[in-house]
Protein backbone atom coordinates (compact mmCIF):
# COMPACT_ATOMS: atom_id res chain seq x y z
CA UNK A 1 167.66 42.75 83.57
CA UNK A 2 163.88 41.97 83.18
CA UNK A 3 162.75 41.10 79.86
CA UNK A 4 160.10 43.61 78.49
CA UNK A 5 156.76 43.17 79.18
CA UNK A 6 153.50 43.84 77.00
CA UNK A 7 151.24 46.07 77.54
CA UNK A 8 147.69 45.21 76.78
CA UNK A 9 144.32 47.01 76.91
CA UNK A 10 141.38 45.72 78.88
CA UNK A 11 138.78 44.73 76.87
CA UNK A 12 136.28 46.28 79.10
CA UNK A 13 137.52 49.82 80.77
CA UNK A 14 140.48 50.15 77.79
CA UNK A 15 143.00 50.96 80.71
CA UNK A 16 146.38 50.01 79.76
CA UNK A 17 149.38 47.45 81.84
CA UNK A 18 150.25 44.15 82.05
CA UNK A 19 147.15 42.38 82.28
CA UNK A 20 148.39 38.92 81.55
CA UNK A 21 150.24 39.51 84.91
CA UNK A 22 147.65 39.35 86.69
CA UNK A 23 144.98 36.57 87.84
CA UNK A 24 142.25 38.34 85.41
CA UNK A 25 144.42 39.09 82.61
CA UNK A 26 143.60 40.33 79.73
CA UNK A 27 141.31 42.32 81.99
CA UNK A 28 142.64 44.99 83.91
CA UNK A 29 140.66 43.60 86.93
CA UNK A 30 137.50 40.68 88.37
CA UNK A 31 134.52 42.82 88.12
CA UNK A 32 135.88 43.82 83.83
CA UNK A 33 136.17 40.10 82.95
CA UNK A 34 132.62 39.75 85.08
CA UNK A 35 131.66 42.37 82.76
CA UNK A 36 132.73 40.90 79.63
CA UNK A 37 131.15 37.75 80.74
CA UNK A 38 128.18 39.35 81.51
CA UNK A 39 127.96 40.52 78.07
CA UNK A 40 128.66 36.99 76.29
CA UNK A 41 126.19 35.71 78.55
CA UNK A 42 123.48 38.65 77.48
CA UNK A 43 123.92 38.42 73.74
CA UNK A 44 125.51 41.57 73.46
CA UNK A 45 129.04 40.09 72.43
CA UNK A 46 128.74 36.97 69.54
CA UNK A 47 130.67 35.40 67.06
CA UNK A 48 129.75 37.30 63.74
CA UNK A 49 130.00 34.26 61.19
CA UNK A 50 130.85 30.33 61.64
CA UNK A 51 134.28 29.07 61.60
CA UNK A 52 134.75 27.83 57.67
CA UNK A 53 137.57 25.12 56.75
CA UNK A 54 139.51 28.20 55.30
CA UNK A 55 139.63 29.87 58.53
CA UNK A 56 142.32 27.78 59.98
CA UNK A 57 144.51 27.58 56.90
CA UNK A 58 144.18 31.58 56.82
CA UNK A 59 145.30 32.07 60.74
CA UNK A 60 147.72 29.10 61.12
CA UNK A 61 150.92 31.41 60.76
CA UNK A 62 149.18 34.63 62.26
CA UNK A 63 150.46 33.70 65.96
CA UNK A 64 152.54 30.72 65.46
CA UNK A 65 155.24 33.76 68.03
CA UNK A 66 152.36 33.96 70.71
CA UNK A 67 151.63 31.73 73.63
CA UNK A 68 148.06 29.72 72.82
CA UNK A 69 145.37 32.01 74.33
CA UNK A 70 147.52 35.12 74.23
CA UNK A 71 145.44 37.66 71.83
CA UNK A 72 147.56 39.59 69.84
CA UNK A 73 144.98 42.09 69.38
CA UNK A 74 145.35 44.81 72.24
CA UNK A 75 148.87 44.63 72.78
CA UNK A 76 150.32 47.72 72.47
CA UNK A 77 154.54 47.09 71.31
C-alpha cells in the first residue's frame, strides 16, 4: 500500500494534486511557476518586512515534520 500523498494548491491557477510530484511542484505546471516568477521578477510579489533575529527563534519548531523547502502552507490534509 502507497503511503498518502499531499495535496497542495498551485500558487498560481489554485488547482489542486500532488504538485511536489511533479518537476514544477508546488506549481501545478512550467508556464504557473513562469508565472510566479514573472511576478517576483515584476515587483508584484515581495517580502513584506526584513527577516529580524526573532524570526528564526519564532519558526524553528513550525516545520521541524516537513522536508526543507516543502511549504506547509497550501497543503490541504
Amino acid at each position: 500500500m502507497n503511503p498518502p500523498t499531499a495535496r497542495v494548491i498551485c500558487p498560481t491557477c489554485k488547482k489542486s494534486g500532488d504538485w511536489f510530484a511533479t518537476p514544477w511542484g508546488p506549481f501545478h505546471s512550467k508556464r504557473c511557476k513562469l508565472i510566479d516568477r514573472a511576478k517576483w521578477l515584476g515587483g508584484e510579489h515581495a517580502i513584506s518586512e526584513p527577516l529580524r533575529p526573532e524570526h528564526p527563534e519564532k519558526c524553528a519548531g513550525a516545520l521541524a515534520d516537513e522536508p526543507l523547502g516543502h511549504p506547509k502552507a497550501g497543503i490541504i490534509e
